[in-house]
PDB file of N, CA and C in Angstrom:
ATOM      1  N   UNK A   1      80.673 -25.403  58.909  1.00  0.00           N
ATOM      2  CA  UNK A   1      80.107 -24.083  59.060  1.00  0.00           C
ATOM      3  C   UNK A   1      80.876 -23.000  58.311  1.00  0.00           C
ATOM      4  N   UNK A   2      82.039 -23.446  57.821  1.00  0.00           N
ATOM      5  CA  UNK A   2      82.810 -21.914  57.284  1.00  0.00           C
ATOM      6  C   UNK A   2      82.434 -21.941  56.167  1.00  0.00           C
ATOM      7  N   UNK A   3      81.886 -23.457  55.431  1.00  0.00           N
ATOM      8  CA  UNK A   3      81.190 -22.454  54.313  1.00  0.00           C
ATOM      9  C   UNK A   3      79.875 -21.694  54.213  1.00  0.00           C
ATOM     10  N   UNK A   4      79.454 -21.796  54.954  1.00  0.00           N
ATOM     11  CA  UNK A   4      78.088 -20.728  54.779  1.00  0.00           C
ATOM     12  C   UNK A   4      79.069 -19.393  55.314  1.00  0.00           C
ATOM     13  N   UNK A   5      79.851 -19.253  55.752  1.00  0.00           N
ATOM     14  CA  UNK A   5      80.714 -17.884  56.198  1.00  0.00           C
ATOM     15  C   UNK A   5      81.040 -17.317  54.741  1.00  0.00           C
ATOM     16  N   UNK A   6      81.701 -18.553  54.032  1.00  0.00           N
ATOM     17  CA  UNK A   6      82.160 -18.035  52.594  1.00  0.00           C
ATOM     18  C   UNK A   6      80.832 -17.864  52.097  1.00  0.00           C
ATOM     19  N   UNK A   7      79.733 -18.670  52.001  1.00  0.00           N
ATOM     20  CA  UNK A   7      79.052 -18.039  50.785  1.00  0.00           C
ATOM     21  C   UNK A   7      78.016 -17.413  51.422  1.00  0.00           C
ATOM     22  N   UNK A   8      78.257 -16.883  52.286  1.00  0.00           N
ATOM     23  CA  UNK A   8      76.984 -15.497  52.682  1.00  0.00           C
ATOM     24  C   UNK A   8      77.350 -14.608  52.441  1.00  0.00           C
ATOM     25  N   UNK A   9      78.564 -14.657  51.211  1.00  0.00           N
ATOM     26  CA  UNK A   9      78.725 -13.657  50.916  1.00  0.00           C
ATOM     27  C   UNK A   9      78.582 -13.286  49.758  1.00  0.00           C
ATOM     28  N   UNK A  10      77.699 -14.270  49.069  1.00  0.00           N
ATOM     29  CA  UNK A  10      77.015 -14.255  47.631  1.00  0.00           C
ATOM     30  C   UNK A  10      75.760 -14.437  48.000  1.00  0.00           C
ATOM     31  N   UNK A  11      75.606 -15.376  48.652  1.00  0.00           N
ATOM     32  CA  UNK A  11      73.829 -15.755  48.879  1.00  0.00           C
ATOM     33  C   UNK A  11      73.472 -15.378  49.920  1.00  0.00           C
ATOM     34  N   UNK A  12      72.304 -15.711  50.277  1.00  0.00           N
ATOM     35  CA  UNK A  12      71.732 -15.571  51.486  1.00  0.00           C
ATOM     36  C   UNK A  12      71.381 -16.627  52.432  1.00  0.00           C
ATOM     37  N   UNK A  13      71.627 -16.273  53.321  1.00  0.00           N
ATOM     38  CA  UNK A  13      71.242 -17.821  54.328  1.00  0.00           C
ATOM     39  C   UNK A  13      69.975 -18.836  53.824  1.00  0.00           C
ATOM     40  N   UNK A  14      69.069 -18.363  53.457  1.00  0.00           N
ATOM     41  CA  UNK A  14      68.261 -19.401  53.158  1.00  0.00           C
ATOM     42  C   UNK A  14      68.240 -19.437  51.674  1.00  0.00           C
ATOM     43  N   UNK A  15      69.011 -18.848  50.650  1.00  0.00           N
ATOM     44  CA  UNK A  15      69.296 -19.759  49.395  1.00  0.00           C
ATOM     45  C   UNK A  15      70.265 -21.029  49.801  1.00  0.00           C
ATOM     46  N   UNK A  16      71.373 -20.498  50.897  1.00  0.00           N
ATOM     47  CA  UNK A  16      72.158 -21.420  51.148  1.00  0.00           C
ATOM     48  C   UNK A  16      71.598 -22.912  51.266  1.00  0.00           C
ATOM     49  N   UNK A  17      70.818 -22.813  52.196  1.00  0.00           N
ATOM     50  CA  UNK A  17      70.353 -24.021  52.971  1.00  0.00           C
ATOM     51  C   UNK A  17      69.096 -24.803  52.335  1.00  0.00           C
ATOM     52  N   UNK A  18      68.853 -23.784  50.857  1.00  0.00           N
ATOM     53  CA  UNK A  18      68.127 -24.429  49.911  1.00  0.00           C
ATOM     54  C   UNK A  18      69.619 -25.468  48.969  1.00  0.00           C
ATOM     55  N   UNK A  19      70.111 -24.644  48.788  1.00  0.00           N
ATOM     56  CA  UNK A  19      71.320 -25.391  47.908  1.00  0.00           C
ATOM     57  C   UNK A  19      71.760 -26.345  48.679  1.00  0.00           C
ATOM     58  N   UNK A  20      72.198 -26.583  50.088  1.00  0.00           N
ATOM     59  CA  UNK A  20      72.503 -27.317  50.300  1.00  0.00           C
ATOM     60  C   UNK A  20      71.903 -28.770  50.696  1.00  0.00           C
ATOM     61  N   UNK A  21      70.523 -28.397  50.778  1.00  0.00           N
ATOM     62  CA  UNK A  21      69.605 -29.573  50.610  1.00  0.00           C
ATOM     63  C   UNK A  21      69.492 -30.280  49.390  1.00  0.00           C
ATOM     64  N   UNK A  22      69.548 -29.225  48.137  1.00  0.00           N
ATOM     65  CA  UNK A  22      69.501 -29.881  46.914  1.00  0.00           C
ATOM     66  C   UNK A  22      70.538 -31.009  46.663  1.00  0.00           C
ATOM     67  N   UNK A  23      71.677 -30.602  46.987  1.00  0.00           N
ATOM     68  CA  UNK A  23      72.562 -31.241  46.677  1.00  0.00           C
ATOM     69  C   UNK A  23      73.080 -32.589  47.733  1.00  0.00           C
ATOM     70  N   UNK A  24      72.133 -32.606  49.189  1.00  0.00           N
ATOM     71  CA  UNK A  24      72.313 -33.743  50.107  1.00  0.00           C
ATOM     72  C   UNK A  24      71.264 -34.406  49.484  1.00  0.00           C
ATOM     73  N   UNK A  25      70.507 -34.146  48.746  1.00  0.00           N
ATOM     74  CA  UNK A  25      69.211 -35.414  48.022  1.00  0.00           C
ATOM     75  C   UNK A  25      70.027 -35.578  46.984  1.00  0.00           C
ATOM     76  N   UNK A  26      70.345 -34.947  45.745  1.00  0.00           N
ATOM     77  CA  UNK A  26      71.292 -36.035  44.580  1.00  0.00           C
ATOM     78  C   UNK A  26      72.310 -36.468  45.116  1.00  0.00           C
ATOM     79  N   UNK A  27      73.246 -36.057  45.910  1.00  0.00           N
ATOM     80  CA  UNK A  27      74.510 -37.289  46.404  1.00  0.00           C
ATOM     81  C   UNK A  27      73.578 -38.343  47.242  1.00  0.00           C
ATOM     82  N   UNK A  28      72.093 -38.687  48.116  1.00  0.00           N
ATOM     83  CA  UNK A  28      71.846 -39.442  48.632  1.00  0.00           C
ATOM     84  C   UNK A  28      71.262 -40.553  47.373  1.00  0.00           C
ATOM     85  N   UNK A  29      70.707 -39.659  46.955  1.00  0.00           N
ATOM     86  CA  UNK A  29      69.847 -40.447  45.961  1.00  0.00           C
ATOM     87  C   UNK A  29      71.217 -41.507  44.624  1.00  0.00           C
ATOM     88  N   UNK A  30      72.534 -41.405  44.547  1.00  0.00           N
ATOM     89  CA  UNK A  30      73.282 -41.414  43.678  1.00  0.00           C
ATOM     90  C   UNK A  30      73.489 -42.603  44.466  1.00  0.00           C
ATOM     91  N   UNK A  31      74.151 -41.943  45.684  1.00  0.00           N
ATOM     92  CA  UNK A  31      74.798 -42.949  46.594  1.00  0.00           C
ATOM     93  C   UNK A  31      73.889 -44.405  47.084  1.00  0.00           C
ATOM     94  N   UNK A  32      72.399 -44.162  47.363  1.00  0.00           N
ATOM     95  CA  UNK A  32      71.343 -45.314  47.536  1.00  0.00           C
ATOM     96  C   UNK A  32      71.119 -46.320  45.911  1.00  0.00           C
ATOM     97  N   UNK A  33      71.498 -45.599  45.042  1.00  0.00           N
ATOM     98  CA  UNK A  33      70.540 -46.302  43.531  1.00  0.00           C
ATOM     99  C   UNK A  33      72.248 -47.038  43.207  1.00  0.00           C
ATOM    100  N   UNK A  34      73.711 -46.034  43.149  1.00  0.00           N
ATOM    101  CA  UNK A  34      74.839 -46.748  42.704  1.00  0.00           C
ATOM    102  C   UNK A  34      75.410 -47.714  43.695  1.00  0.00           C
ATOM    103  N   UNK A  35      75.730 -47.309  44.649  1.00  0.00           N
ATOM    104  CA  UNK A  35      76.451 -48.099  45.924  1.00  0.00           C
ATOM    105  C   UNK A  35      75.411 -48.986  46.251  1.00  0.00           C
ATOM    106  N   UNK A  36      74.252 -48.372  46.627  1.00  0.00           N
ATOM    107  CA  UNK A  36      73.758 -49.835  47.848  1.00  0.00           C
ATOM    108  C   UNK A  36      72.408 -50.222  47.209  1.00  0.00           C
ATOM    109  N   UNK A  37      72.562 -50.401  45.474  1.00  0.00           N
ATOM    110  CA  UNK A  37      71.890 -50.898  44.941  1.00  0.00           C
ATOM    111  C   UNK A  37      70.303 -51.000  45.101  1.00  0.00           C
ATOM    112  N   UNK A  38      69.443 -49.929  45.416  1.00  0.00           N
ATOM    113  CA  UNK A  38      68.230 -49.596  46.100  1.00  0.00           C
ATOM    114  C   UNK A  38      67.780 -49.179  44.590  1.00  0.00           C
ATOM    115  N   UNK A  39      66.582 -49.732  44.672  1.00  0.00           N
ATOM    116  CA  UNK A  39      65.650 -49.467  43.368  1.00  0.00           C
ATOM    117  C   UNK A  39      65.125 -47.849  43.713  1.00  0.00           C
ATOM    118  N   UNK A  40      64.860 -47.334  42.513  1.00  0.00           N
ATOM    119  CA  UNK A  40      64.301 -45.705  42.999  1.00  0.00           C
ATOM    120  C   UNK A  40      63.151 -46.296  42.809  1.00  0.00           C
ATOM    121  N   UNK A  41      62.154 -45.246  43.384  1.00  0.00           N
ATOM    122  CA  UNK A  41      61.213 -45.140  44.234  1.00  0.00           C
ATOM    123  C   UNK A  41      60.496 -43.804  43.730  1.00  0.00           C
ATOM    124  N   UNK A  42      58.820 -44.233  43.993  1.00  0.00           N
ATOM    125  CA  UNK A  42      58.404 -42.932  43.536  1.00  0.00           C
ATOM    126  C   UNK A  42      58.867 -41.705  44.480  1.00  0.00           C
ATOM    127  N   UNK A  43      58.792 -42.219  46.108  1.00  0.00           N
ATOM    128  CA  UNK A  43      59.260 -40.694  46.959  1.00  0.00           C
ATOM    129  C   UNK A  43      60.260 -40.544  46.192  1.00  0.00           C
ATOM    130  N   UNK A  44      61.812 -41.019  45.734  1.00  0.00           N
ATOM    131  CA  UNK A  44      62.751 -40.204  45.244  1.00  0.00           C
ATOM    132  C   UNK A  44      62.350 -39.078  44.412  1.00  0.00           C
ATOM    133  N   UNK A  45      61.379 -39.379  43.396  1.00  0.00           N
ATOM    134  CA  UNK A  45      60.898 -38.447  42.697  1.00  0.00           C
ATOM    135  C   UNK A  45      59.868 -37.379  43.314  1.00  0.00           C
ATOM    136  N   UNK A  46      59.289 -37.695  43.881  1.00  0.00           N
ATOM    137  CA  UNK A  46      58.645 -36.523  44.839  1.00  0.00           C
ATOM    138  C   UNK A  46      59.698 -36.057  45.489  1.00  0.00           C
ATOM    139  N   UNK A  47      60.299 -36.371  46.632  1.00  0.00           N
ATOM    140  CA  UNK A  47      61.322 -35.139  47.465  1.00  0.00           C
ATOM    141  C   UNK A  47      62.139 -34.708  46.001  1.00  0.00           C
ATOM    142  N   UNK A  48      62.825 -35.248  45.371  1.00  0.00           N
ATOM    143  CA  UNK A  48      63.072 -34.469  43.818  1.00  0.00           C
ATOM    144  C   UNK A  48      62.804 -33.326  43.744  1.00  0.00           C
ATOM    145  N   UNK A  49      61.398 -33.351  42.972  1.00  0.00           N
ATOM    146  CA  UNK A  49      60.599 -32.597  42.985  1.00  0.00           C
ATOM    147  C   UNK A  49      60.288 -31.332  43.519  1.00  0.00           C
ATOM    148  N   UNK A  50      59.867 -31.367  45.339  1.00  0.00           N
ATOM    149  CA  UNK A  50      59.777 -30.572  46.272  1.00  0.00           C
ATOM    150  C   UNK A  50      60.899 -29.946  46.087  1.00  0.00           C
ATOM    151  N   UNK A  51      61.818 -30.679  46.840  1.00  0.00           N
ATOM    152  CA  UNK A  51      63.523 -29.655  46.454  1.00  0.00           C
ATOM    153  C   UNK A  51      63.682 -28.930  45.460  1.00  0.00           C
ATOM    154  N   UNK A  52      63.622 -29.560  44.176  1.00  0.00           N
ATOM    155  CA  UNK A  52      63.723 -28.509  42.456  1.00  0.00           C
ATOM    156  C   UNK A  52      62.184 -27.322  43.161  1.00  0.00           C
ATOM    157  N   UNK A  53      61.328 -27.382  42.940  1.00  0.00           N
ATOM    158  CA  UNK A  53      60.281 -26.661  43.221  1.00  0.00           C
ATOM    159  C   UNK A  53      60.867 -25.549  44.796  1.00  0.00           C
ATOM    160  N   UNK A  54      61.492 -26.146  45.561  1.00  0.00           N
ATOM    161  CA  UNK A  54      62.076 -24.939  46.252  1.00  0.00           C
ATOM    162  C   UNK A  54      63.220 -24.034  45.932  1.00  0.00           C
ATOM    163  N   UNK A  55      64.020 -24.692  45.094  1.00  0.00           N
ATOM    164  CA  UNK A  55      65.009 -24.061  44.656  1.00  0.00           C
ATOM    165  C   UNK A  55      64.592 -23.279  43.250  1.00  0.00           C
ATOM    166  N   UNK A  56      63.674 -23.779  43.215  1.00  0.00           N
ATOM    167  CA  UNK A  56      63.270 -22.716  42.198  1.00  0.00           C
ATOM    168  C   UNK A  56      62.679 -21.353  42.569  1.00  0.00           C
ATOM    169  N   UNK A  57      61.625 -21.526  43.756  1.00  0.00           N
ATOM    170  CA  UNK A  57      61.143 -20.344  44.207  1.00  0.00           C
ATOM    171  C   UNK A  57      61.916 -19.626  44.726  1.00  0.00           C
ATOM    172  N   UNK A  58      62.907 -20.131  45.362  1.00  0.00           N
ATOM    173  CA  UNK A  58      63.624 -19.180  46.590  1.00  0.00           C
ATOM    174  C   UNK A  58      64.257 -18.059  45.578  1.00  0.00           C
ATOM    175  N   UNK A  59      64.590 -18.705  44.122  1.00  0.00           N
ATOM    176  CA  UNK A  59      65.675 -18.018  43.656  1.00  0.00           C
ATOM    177  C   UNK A  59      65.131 -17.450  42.806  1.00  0.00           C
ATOM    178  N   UNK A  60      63.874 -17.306  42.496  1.00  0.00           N
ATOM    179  CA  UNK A  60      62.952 -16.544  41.769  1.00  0.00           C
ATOM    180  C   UNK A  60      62.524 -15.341  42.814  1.00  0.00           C
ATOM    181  N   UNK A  61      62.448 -15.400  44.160  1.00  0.00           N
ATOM    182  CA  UNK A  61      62.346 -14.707  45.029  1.00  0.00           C
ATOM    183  C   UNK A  61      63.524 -13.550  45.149  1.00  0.00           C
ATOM    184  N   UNK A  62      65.061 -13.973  44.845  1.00  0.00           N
ATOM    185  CA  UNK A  62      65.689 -13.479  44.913  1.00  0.00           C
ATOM    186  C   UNK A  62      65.768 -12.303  43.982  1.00  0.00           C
ATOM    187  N   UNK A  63      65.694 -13.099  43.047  1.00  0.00           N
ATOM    188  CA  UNK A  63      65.970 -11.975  41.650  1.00  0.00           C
ATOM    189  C   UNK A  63      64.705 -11.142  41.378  1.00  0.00           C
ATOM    190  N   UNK A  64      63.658 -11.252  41.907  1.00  0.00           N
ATOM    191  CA  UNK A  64      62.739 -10.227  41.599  1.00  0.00           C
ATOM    192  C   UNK A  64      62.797  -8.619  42.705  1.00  0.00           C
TER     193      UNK A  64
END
């Protein structure tokens, strides 16, 4: 939790918790395809997707 303390103080709570989703799908997705040898999958590329497509809006939201 202390980092959303540190970075609410650049972002905003829900860029946060966009970023930090982004980045629990590529370490999952890294960690399932390198370590435990799991073929990707079209969902990988859809939740992908969704995630990039939210992190895109939120932060297009921001800056306008």
């Amino acid at each position: 939790m202390p980092a959303y303390c540190i970075g609410s103080e650049y972002f905003s709570l829900p860029l946060l918790k966009i970023i930090r989703e982004a980045i629990t799908l590529v370490v999952f997705i890294l960690f399932s395809v390198l370590h435990m040898k799991q073929k990707i999958q079209l969902n990988f590329l859809f939740a992908g997707l969704c995630t990039m497509g939210a992190v895109f809006f939120i932060f297009r939201q921001s800056t306008a």
